[in-house]
C-alpha atoms as a PDB file:
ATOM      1  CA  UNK A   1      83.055  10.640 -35.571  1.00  0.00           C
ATOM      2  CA  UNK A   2      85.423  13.684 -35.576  1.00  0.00           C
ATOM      3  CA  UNK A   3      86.427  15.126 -32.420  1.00  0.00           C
ATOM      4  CA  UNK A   4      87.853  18.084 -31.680  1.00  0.00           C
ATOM      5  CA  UNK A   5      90.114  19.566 -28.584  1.00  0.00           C
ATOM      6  CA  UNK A   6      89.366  22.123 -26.550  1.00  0.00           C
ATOM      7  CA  UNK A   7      90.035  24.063 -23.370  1.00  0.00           C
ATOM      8  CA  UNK A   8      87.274  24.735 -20.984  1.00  0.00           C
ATOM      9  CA  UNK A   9      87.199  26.713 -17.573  1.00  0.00           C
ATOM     10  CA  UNK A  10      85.214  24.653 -15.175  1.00  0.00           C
ATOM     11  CA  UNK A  11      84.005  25.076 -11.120  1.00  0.00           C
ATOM     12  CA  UNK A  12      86.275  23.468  -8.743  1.00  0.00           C
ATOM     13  CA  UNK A  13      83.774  21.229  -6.642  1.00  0.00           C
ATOM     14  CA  UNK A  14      82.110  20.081 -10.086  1.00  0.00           C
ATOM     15  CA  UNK A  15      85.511  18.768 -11.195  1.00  0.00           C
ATOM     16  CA  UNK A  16      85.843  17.063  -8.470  1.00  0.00           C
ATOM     17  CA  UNK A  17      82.726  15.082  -8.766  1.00  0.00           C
ATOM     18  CA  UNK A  18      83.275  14.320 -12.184  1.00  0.00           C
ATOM     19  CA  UNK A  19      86.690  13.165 -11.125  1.00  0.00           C
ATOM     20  CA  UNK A  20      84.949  10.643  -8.493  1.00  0.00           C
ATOM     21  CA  UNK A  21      83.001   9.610 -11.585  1.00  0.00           C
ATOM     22  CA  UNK A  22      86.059   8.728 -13.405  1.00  0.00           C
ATOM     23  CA  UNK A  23      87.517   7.423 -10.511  1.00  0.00           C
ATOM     24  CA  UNK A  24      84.593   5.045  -9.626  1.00  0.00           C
ATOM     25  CA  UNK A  25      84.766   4.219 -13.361  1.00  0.00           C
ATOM     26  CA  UNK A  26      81.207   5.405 -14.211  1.00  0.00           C
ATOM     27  CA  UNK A  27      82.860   7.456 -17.028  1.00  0.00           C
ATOM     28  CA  UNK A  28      86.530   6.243 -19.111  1.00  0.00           C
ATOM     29  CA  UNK A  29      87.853   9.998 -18.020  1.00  0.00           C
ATOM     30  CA  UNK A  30      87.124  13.615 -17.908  1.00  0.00           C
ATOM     31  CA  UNK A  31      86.390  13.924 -21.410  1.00  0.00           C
ATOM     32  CA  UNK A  32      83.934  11.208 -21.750  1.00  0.00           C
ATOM     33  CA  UNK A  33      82.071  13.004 -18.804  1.00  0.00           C
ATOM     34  CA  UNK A  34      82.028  16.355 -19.916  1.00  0.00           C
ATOM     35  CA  UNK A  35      80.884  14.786 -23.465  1.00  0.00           C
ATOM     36  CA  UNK A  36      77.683  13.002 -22.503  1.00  0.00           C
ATOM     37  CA  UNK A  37      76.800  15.939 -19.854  1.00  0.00           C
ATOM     38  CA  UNK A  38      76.624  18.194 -22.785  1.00  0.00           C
ATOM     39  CA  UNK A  39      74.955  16.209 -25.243  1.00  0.00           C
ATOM     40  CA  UNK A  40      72.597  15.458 -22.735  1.00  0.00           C
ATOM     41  CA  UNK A  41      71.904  19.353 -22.240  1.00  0.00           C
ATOM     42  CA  UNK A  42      71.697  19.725 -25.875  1.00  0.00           C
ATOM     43  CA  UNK A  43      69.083  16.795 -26.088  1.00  0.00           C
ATOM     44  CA  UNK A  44      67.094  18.279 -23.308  1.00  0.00           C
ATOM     45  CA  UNK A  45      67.095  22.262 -25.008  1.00  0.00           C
ATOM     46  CA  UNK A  46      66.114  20.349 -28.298  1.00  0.00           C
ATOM     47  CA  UNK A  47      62.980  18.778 -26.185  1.00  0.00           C
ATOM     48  CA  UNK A  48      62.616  22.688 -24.730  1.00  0.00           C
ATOM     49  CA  UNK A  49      62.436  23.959 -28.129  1.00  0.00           C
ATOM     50  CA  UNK A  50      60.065  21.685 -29.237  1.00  0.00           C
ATOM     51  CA  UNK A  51      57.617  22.093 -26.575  1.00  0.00           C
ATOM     52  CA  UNK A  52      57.976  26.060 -26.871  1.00  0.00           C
ATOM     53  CA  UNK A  53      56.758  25.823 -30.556  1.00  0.00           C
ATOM     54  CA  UNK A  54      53.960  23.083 -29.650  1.00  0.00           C
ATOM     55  CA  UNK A  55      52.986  26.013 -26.661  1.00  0.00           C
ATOM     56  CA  UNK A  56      52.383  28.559 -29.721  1.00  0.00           C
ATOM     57  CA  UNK A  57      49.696  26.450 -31.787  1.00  0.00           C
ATOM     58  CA  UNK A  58      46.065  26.466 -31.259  1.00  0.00           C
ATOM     59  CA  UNK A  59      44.892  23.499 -30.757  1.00  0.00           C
ATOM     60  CA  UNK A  60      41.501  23.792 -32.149  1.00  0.00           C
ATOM     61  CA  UNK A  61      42.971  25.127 -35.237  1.00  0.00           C
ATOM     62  CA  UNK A  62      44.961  22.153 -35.419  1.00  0.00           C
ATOM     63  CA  UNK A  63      41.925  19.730 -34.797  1.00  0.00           C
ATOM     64  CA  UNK A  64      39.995  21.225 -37.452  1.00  0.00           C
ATOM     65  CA  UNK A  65      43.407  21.408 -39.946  1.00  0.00           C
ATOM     66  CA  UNK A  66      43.547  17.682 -38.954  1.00  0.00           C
ATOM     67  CA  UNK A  67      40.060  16.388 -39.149  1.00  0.00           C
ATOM     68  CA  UNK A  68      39.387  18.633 -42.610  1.00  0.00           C
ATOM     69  CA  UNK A  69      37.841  16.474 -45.321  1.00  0.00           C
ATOM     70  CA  UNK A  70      37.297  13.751 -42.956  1.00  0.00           C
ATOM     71  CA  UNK A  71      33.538  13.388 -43.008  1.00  0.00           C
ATOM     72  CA  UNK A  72      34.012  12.886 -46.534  1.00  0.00           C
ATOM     73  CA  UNK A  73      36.577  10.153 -45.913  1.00  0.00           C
ATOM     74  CA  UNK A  74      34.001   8.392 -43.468  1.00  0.00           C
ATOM     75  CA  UNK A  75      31.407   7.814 -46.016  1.00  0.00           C
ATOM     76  CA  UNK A  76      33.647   6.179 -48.296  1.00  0.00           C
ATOM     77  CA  UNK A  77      34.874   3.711 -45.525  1.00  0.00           C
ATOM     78  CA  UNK A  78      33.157   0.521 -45.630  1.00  0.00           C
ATOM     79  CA  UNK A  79      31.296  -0.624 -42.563  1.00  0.00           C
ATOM     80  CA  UNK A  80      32.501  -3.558 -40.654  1.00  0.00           C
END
């Protein structure tokens, strides 16, 4: 995977925790912390998104979308 350098500006007492972090060896360094806190983030807004869009559908549209031509589908089952 390609990585790529950057310079961020972060808040004093958050440094320092991520440095206790590092220094308890929960993360290899500062980098390595930042990383997975922001892919984290990213993962979470992803799940946001995903329930926003699920919020916007009605859901007895969707059960009828989803159950359309299924009577017909029943009689053609066999019967156990």
């Amino acid at each position: 995977m390609a990585a790529s350098k950057i310079a961020i500006t972060i808040d004093d007492k958050i440094l320092k925790q991520i440095d206790i972090l590092v220094k308890s060896k929960y993360f290899k360094n500062r980098s390595k912390a930042i990383q997975e806190a922001v892919t984290e983030k990213l993962v979470r807004l992803g799940k946001t998104r995903l329930a926003q869009e699920c919020a916007k559908l009605d859901p007895k549209l969707e059960q009828s979308i989803a159950e359309e031509g299924f009577s017909v589908e029943m009689e053609e089952w066999p019967e156990y």
